[in-house]
Structure formats: C-alpha cells, structure tokens
Protein backbone atom coordinates (compact mmCIF):
# COMPACT_ATOMS: atom_id res chain seq x y z
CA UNK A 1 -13.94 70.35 48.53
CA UNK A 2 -12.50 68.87 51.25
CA UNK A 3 -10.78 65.42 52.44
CA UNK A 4 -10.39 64.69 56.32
CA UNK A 5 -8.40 61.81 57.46
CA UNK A 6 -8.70 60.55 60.93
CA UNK A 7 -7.63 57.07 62.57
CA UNK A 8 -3.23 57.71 63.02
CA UNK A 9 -1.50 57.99 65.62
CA UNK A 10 1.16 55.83 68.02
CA UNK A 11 1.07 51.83 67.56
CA UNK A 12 3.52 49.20 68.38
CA UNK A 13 5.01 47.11 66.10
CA UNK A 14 2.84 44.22 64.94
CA UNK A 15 -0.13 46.75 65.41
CA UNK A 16 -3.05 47.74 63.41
CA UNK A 17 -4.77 50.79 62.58
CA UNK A 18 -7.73 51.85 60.94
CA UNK A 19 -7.39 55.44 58.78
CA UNK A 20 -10.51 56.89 57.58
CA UNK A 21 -11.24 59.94 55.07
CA UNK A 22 -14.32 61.45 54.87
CA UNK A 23 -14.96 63.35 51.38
CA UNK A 24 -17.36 66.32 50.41
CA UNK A 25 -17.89 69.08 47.79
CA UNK A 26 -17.56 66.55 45.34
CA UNK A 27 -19.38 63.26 43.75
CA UNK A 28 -17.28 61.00 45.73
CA UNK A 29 -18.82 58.05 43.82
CA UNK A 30 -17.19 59.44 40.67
CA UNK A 31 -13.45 59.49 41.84
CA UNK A 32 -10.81 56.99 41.99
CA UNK A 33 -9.11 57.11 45.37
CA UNK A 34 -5.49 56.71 46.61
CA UNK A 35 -3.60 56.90 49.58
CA UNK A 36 -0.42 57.97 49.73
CA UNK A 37 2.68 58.18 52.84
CA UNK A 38 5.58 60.37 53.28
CA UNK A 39 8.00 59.94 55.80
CA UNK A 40 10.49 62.22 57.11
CA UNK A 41 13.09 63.32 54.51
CA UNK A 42 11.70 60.95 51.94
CA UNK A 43 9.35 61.31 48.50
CA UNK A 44 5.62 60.84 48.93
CA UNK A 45 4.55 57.42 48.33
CA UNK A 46 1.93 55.89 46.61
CA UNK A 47 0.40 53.24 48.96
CA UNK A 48 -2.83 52.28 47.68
CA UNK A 49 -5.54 52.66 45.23
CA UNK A 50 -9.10 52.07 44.38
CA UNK A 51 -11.23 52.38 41.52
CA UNK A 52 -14.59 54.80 42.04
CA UNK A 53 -16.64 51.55 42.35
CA UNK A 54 -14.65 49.63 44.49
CA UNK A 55 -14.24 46.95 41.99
CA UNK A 56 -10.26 47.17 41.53
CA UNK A 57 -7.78 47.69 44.20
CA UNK A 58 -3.84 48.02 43.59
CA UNK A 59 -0.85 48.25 46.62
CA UNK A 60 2.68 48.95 46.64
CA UNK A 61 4.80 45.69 47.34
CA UNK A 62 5.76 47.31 50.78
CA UNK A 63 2.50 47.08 51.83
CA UNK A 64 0.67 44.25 49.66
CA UNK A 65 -0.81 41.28 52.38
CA UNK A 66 -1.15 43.87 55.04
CA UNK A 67 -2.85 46.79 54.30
CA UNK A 68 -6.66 46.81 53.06
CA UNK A 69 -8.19 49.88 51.09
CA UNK A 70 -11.68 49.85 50.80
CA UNK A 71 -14.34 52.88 50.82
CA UNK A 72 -18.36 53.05 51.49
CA UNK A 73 -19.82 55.83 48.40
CA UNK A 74 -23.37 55.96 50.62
CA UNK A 75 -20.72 57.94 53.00
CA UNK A 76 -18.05 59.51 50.85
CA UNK A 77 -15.49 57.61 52.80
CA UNK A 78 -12.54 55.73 52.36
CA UNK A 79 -10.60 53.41 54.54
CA UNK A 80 -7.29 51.93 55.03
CA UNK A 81 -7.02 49.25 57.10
CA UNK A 82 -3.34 48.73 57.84
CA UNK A 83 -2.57 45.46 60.06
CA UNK A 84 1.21 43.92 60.83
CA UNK A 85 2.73 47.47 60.68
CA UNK A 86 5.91 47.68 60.91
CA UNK A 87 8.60 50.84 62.25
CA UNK A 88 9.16 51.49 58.32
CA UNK A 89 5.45 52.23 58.08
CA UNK A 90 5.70 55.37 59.87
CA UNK A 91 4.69 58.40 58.15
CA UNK A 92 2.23 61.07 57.36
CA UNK A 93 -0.44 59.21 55.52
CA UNK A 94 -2.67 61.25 53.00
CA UNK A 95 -5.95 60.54 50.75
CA UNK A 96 -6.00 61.90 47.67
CA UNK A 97 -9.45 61.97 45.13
CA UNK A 98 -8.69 61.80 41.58
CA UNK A 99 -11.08 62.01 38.45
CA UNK A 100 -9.32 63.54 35.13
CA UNK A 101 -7.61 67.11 35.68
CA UNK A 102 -9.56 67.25 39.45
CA UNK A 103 -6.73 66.12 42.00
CA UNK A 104 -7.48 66.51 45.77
CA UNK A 105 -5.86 66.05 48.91
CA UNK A 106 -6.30 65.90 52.49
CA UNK A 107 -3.94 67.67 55.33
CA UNK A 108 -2.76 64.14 56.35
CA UNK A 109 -2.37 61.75 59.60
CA UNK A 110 0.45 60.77 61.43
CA UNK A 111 1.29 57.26 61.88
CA UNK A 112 3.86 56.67 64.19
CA UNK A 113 5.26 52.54 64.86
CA UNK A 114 7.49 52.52 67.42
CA UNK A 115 8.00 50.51 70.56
C-alpha cells in the first residue's frame, strides 16, 4: 500500500496550490479519502473529506470556500485544490485512505505561505 503526495511547497499569500496523492495496493475506488494538516507544535487536523464515489465532500470551517477536494478513481488519485491560502495554512499536509479497520497514510507535503 502506498499514498504519495506531491504538489507543496513555498507560495505567497493569496496563492494557490494544487496537492495531489497518488494511491496503490489497494481498491482506491472503495475508500473514503481525507486530507489532513499539521503544523508545527500543533494536533493534526482534519481538512477535508470525500466519500469513495465522489458524491459527498465535507471541510473544516478554516478552510470551507477555499479549498476544493476532489479525486479521479480511473487513476487512484486525489486532489486538493487549495486557493486564497493564507500564512495560517502552512503545514505538512497528509492523505489518508480509509475503509472500515484499513487506515492509510502518506509521508506528507510541506506547504509553506509566507511572503
């Protein structure tokens, strides 16, 4: 199993990135997927979410109206398309693939806002 993200690094305020995660070893169609952010010093938190069809999407308030999750199942990826970022959005930002007792994570990008 594995879960590669791709797409951080250093953006100004006001900026938008792109983060990607490319799934395999597993049915990716069958798995809700999540993104999640931890920042220096600070909990990991739940950013967004998606259902294993696409069909229902959920975001924390700190992020609802700018950030976008969506995936593509015909190539076991998942996006997060985060626009208007702001200082407080950097973090290490990590997909995770959940289905019942399977839980999976990636190593994580860095996403840096800073001027």
């Amino acid at each position: 199993v594995q879960l590669v993200e791709s797409g951080g690094g250093l953006v100004q305020p006001g900026g938008s990135l792109r983060l990607s995660c490319a799934a395999s070893g597993f049915t990716f169609s069958w798995y809700n997927m999540r993104w999640y952010r931890q920042a220096p010093g600070k909990e990991r938190e739940l950013v967004a979410t998606i259902s294993s069809g696409g069909g229902s999407r959920n975001y924390a308030d700190s992020v609802k109206g700018r950030f976008t999750i969506s995936r593509d199942n015909a190539k076991n990826t998942v996006y997060l398309q985060m626009n208007s970022l702001k200082p407080e959005d950097t973090a290490v930002y990590f997909c995770n693939a959940v289905r019942g007792s399977n839980n999976y994570w990636g190593q994580g990008t860095q996403v840096t806002v800073s001027s």
